[in-house]
Every structure is written in structure tokens, then in C-alpha cells.
C-alpha atoms as a PDB file:
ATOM      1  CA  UNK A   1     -38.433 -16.921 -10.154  1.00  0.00           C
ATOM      2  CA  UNK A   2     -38.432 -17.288  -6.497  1.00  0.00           C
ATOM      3  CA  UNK A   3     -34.571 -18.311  -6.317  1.00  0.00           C
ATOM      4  CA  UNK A   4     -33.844 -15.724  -8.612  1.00  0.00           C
ATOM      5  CA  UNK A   5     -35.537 -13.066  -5.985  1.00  0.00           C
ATOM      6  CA  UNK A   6     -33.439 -14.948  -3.059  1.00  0.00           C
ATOM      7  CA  UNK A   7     -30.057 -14.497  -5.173  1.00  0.00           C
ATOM      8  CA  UNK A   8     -30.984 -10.751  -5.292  1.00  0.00           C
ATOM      9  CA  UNK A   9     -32.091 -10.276  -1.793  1.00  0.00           C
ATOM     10  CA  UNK A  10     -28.403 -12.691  -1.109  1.00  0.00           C
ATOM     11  CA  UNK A  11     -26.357 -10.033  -2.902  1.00  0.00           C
ATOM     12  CA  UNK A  12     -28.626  -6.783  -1.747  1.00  0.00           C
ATOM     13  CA  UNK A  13     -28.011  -7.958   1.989  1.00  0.00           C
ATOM     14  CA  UNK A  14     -24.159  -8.546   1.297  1.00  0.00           C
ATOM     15  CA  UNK A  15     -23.896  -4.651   0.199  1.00  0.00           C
ATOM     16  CA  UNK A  16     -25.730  -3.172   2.945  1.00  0.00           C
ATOM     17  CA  UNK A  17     -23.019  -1.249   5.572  1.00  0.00           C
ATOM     18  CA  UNK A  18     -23.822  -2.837   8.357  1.00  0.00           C
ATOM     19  CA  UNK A  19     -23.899  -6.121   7.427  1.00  0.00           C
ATOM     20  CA  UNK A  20     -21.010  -5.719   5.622  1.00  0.00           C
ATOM     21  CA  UNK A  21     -18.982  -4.506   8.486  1.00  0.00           C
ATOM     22  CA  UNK A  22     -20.204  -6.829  10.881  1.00  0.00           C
ATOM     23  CA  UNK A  23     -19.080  -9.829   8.856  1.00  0.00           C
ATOM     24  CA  UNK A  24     -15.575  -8.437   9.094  1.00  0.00           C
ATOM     25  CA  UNK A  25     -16.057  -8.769  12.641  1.00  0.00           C
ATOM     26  CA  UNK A  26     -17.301 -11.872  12.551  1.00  0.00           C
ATOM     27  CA  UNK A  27     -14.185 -13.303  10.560  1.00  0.00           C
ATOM     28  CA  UNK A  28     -11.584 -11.354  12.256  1.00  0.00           C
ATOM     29  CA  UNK A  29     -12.881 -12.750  15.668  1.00  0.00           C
ATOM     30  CA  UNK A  30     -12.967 -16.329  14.577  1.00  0.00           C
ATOM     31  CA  UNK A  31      -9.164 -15.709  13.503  1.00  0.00           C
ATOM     32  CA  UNK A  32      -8.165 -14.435  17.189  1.00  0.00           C
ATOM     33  CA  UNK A  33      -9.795 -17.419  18.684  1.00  0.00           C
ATOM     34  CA  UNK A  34      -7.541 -19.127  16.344  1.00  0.00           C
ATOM     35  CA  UNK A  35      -4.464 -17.723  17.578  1.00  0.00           C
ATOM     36  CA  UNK A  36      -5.939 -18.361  21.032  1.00  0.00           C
ATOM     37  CA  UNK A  37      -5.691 -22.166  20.084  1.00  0.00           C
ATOM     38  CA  UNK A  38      -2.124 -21.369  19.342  1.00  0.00           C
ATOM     39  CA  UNK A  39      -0.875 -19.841  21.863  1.00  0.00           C
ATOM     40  CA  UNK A  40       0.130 -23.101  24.176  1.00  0.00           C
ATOM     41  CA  UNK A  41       1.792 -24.752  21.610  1.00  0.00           C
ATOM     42  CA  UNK A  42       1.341 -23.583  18.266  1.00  0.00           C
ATOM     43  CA  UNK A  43       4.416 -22.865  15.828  1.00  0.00           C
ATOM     44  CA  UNK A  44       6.035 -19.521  15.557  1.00  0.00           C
ATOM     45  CA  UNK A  45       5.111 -20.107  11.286  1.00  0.00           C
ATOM     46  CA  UNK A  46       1.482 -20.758  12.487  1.00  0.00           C
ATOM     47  CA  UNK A  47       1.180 -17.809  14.426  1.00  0.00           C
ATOM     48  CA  UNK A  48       2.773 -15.408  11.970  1.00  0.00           C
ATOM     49  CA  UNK A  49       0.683 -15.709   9.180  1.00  0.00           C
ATOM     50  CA  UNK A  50      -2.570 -15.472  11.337  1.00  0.00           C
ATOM     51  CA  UNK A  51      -0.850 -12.478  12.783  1.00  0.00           C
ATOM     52  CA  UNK A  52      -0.333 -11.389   9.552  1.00  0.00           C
ATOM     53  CA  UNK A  53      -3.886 -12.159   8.325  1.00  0.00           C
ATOM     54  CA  UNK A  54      -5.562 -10.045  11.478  1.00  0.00           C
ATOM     55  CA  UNK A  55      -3.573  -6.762  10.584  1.00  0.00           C
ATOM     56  CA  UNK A  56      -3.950  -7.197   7.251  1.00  0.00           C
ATOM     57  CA  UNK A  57      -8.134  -7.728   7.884  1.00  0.00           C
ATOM     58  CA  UNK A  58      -7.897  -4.770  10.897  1.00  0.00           C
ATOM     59  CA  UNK A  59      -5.798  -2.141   8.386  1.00  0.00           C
ATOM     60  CA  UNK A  60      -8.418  -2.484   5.805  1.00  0.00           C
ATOM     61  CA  UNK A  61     -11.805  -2.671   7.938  1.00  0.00           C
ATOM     62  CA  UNK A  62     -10.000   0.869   9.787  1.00  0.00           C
ATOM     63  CA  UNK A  63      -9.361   2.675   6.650  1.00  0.00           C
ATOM     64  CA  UNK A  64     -12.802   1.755   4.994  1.00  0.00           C
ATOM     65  CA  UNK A  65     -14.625   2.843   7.945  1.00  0.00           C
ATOM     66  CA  UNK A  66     -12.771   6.123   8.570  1.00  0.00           C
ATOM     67  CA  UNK A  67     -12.690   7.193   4.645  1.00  0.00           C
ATOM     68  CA  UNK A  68     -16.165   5.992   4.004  1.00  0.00           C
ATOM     69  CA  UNK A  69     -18.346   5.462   6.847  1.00  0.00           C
ATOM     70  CA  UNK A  70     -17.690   6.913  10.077  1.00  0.00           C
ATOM     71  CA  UNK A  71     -17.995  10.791   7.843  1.00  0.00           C
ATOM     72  CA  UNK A  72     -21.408   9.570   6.834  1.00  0.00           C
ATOM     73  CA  UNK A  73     -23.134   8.205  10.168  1.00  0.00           C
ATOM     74  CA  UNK A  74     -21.410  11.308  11.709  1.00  0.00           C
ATOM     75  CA  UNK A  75     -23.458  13.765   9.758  1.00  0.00           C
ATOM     76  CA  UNK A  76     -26.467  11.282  10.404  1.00  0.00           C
ATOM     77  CA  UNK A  77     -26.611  10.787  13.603  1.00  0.00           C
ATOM     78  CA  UNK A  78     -24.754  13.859  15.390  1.00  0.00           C
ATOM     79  CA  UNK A  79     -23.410  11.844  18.183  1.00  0.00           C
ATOM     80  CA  UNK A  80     -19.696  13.332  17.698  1.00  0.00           C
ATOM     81  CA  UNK A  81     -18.638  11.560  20.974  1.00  0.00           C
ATOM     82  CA  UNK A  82     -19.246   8.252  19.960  1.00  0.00           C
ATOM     83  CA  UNK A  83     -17.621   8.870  16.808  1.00  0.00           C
ATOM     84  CA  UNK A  84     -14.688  10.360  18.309  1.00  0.00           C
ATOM     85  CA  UNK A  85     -14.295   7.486  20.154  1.00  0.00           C
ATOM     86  CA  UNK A  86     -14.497   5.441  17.956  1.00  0.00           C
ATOM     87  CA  UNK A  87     -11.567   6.653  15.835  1.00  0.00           C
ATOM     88  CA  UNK A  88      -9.342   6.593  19.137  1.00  0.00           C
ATOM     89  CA  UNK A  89     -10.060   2.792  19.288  1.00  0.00           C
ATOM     90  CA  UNK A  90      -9.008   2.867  16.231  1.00  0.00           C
ATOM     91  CA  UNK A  91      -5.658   4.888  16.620  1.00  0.00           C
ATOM     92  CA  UNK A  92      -4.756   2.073  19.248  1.00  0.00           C
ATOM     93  CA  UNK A  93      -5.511  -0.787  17.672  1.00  0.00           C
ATOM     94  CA  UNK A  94      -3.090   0.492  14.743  1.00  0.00           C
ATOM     95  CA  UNK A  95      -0.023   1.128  17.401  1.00  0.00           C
ATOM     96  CA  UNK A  96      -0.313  -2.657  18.529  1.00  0.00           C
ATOM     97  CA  UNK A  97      -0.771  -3.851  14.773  1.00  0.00           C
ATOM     98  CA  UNK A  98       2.686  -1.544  13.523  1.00  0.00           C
ATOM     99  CA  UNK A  99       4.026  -3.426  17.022  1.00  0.00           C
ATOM    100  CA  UNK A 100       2.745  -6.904  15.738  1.00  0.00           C
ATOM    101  CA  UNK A 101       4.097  -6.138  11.833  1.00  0.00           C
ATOM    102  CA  UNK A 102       7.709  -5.618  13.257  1.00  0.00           C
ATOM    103  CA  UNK A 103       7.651  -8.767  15.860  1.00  0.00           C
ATOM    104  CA  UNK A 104       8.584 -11.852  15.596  1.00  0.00           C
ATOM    105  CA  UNK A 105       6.467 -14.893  17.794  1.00  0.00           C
ATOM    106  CA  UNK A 106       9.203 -16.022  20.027  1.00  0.00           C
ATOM    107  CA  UNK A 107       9.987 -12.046  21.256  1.00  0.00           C
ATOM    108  CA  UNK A 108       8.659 -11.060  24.746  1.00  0.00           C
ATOM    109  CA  UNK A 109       5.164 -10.090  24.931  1.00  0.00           C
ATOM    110  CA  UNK A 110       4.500 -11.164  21.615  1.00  0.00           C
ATOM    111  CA  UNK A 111       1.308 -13.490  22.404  1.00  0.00           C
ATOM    112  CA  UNK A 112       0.409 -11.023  25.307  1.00  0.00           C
ATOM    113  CA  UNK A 113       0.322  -7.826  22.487  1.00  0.00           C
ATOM    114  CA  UNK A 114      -2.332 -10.002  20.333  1.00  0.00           C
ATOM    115  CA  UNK A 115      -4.638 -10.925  23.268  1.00  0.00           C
ATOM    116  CA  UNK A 116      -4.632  -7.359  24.261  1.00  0.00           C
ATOM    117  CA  UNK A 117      -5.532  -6.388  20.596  1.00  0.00           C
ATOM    118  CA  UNK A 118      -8.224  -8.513  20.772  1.00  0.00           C
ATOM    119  CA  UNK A 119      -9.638  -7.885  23.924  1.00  0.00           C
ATOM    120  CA  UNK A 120      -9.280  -3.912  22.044  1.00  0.00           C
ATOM    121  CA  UNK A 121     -10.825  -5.144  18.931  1.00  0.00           C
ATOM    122  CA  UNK A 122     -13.745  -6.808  20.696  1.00  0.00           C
ATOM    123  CA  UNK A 123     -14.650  -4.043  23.176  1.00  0.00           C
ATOM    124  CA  UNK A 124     -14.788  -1.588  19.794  1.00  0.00           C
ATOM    125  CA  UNK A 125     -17.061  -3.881  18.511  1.00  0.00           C
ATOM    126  CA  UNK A 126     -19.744  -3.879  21.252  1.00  0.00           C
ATOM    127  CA  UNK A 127     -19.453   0.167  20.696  1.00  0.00           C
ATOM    128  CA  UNK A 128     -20.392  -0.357  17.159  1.00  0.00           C
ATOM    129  CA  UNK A 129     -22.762  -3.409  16.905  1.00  0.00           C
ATOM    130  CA  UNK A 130     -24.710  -1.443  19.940  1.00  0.00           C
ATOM    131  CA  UNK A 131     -24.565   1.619  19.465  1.00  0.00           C
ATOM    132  CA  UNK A 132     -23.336   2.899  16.399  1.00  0.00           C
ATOM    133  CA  UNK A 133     -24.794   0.655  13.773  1.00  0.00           C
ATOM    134  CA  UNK A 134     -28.561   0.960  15.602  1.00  0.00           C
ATOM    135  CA  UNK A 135     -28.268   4.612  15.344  1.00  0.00           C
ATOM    136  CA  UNK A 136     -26.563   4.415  11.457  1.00  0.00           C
ATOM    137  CA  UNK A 137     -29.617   2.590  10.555  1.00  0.00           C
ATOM    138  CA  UNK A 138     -32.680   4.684  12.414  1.00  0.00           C
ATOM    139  CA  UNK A 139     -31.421   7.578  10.704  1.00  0.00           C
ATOM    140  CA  UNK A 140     -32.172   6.784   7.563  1.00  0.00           C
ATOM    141  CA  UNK A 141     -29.290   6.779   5.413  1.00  0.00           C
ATOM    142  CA  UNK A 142     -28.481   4.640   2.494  1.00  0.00           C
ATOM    143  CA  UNK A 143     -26.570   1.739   3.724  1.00  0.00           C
ATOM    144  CA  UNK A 144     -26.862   0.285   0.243  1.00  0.00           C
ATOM    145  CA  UNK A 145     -24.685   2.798  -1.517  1.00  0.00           C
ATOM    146  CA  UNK A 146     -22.679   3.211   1.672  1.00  0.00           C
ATOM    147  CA  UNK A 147     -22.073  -0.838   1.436  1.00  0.00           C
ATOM    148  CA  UNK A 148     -21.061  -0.623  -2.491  1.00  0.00           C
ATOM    149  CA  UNK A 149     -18.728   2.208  -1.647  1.00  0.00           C
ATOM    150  CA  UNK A 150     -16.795   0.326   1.141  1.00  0.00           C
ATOM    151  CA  UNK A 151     -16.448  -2.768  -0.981  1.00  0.00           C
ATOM    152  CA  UNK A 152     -15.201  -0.809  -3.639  1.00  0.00           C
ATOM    153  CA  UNK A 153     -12.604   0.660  -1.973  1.00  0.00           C
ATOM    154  CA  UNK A 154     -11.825  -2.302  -0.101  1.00  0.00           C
ATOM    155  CA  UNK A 155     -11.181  -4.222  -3.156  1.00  0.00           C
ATOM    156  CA  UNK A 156      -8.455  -1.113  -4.014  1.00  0.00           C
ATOM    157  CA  UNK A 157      -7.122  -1.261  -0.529  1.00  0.00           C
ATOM    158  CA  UNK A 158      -6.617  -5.205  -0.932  1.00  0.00           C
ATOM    159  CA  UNK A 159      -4.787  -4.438  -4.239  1.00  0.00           C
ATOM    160  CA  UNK A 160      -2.214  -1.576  -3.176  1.00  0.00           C
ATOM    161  CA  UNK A 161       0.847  -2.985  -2.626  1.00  0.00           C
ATOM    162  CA  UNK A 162       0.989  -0.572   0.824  1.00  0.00           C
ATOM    163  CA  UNK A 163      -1.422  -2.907   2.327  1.00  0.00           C
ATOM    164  CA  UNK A 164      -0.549  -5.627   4.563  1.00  0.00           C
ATOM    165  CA  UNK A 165       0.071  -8.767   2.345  1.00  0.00           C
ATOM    166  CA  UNK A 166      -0.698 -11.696   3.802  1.00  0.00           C
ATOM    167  CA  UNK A 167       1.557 -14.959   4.182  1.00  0.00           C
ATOM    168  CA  UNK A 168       1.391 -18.124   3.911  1.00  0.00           C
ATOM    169  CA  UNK A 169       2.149 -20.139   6.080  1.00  0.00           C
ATOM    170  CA  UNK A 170       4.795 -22.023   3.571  1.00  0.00           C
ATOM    171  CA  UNK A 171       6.257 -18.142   3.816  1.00  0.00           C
ATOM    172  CA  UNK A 172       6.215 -18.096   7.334  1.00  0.00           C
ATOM    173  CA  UNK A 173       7.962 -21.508   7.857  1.00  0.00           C
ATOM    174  CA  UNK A 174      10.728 -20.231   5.306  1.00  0.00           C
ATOM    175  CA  UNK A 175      11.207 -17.049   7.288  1.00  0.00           C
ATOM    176  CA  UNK A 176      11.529 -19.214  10.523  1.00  0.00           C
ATOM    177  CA  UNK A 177      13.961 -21.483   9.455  1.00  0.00           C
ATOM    178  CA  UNK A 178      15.979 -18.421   7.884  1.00  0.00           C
ATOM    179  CA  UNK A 179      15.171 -20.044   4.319  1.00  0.00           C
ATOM    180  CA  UNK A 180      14.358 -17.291   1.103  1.00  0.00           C
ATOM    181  CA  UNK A 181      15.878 -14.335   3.294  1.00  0.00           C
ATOM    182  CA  UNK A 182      16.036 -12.583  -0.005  1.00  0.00           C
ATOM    183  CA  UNK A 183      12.381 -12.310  -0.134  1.00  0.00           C
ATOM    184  CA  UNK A 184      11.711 -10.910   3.552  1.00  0.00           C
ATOM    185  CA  UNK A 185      10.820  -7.606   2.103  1.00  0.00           C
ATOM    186  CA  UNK A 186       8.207  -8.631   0.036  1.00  0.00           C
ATOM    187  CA  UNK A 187       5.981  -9.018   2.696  1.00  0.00           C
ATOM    188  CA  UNK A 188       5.499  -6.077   5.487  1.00  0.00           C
ATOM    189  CA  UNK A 189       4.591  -8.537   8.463  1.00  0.00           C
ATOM    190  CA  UNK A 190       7.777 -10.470   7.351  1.00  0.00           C
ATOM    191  CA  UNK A 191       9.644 -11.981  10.312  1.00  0.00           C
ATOM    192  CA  UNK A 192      13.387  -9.981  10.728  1.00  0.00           C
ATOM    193  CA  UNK A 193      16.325 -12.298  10.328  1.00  0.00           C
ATOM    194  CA  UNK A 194      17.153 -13.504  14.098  1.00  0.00           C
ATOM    195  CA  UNK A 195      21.025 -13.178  13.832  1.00  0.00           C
ATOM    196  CA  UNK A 196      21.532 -10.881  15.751  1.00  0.00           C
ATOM    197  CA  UNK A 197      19.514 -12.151  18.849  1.00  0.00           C
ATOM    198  CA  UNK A 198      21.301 -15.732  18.552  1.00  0.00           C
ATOM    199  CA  UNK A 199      24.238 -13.340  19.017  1.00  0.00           C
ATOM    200  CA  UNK A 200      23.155 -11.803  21.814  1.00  0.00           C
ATOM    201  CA  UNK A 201      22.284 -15.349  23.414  1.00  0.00           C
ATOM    202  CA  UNK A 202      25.783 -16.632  22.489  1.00  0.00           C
ATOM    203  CA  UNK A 203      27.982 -13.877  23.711  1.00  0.00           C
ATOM    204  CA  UNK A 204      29.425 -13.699  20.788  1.00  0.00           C
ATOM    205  CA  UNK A 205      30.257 -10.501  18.297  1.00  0.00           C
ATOM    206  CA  UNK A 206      30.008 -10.469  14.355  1.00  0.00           C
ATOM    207  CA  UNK A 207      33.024 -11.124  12.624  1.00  0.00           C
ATOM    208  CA  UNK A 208      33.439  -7.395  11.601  1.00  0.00           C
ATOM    209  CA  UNK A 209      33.894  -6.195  15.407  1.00  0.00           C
ATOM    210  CA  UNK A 210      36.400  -9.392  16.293  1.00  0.00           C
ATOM    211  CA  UNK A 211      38.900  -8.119  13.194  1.00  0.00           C
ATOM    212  CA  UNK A 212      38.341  -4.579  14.441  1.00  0.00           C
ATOM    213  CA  UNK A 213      39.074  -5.077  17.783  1.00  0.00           C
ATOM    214  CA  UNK A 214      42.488  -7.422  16.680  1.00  0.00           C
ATOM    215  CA  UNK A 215      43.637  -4.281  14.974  1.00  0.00           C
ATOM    216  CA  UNK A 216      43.085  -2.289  17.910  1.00  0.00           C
ATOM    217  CA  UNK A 217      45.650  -4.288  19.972  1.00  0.00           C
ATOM    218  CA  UNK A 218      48.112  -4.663  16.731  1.00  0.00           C
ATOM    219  CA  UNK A 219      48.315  -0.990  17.232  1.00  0.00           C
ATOM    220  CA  UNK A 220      48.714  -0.774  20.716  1.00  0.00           C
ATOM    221  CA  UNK A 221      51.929  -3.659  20.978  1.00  0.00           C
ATOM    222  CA  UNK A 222      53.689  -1.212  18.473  1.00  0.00           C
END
């Protein structure tokens, strides 16, 4: 009886709001003290699919919290400009994910763009887990429901094929090495194909610009 009451109070506690929330925190700052161990000298697969895994964690934990419950701990607790906020820490951690979604690791500013997310990330938390949350839960309102609602739509979010899919890191390693090209658009935090940069770095132009340019002068000796 008494670890049938703890497997209830296990799964009550895991659909309360709050709690649920703040374990997405929780795993989404253990993964940027991950990348931080990659950073020095960590390989560009490595990094891209815990990139990928971080937007893919942020995109969902935004959208569940702006459709679900920032509307409801607004009403509550009448505090409009923490909320407001709240949604602009949002709106800037998105512009740095879209950044990180189109990047590759070895482009300028790459490692630099996920610190500063994080540092974002971390400083919204202290907003929420001090202020917002406390105030969510004095007011009264059912964090229960409001916890069965976000993992419901959560588990939608995860399955819509417009949400950031994660990679493996098999994937990744592929996409460096310029293996499987043909399946780069399966994933929306794909790495780009780096031809055109080795380009750049050789001097050299595509073979379509050296026959145009051999015409030109064919033209100009007549």
C-alpha cells in the first residue's frame, strides 16, 4: 500500500507546472555544461548534435510555456511586467537558436553564440524559478491540470515534424565528413554542405564560372 501511495505521489509531482518546467531547466543546463566541456577540443559532430539537442529542448519548453502557461499565471498573478519580460527573453533566445540551426561548429562565433545563449537561458531562469513560479504557486491555481496540459502538448510538439529533430551524433559525423548529403534536409539543425567555403579558402571558382569565363574570351579573340 505504502509504495503504491509513493508511485502516485511520484507521478502527481511529475505533472505539477512547476516542477515540470523546472526539470527542463535542469536538463537543458546540464547539456550546456556539456558543450562547455566541448568547447576546447571537442569534435565539430559532438557539438552539433548537442547543439541540436538544446534548440530542440529550448523550442519546445518556449512554445509550451507561451501557449499554455505564461496566459494562465498572467491572469493569476497580474504582474504583466514580469510576464512581458519574460516573453522578450524568450524572443531572443529564439534569434540565437534560428542562428545556431543554420551554423555549422567550425564558423566564426559559433561556440561564442551558444555561451551567450546560455548565459540568456540561465539569467531567464533565475526570473522564473524566483519570481515567477513563487508567485504561480501563491495564487492558487491548478498546477496539476496546468502540468497535464503542457505535457500533452509537449508530447504533440515532439511529434510535428516542424520541430527541431534531433541528431545523432552518427548523423552529425556523416554531415561532417560530407557523407549521406542526400539526407541533410531531413534534419533542420543539419550542417550545410561546406563546398563552397573550401572554395573560398582555395581561391578557386566552381567549374560552371571557369567554362563561362573561357567563353567570354573565345568571344572576345573573334
Amino acid at each position: 500500500m505504502a509504495s503504491q501511495h509513493k508511485t502516485t505521489m511520484e507521478r502527481t509531482a511529475g505533472q505539477d507546472a512547476v516542477e515540470l518546467l523546472k526539470a527542463d531547466h535542469h536538463r537543458v543546463a546540464k547539456l550546456f555544461a556539456e558543450f562547455g566541456a566541448l568547447k576546447e577540443d571537442g569534435s565539430d559532430a559532438a557539438k552539433s548534435a548537442l547543439v541540436a539537442q538544446i534548440c530542440q529542448e529550448l523550442t519546445v519548453h518556449t512554445a509550451i510555456e507561451e501557449e499554455i502557461f505564461y496566459p494562465a499565471v498572467r491572469k493569476a498573478i497580474e504582474d504583466d511586467d514580469l510576464m512581458d519580460e519574460a516573453l522578450v527573453e524568450h524572443a531572443g533566445a529564439k534569434e540565437l537558436i534560428a542562428q545556431l540551426q543554420a551554423a555549422h561548429p567550425d564558423e566564426d562565433l559559433y561556440d561564442a553564440k551558444v555561451t551567450v545563449l546560455a548565459e540568456q537561458i540561465e539569467h531567464h531562469v533565475e526570473e522564473e524559478e524566483g519570481s515567477m513560479f513563487p508567485q504561480a504557486k501563491g495564487s492558487g491555481i491548478d498546477t496539476l491540470s496546468l502540468g497535464a496540459a503542457l505535457l500533452k502538448r509537449k508530447a504533440e510538439l515532439l511529434a510535428d515534424s516542424n520541430t527541431p529533430r534531433l541528431m545523432t551524433a552518427s548523423a552529425n559525423a556523416d554531415d561532417v565528413t560530407g557523407q549521406n548529403s542526400g539526407n541533410h534536409s531531413n534534419h533542420s539543425g543539419a550542417v550545410k554542405p561546406r563546398r563552397a567555403s573550401a572554395l573560398r579558402k582555395s581561391g578557386r571558382r566552381p567549374a560552371a564560372n571557369k567554362s563561362a569565363s573561357k567563353k567570354k574570351s573565345s568571344i572576345k579573340s573573334r
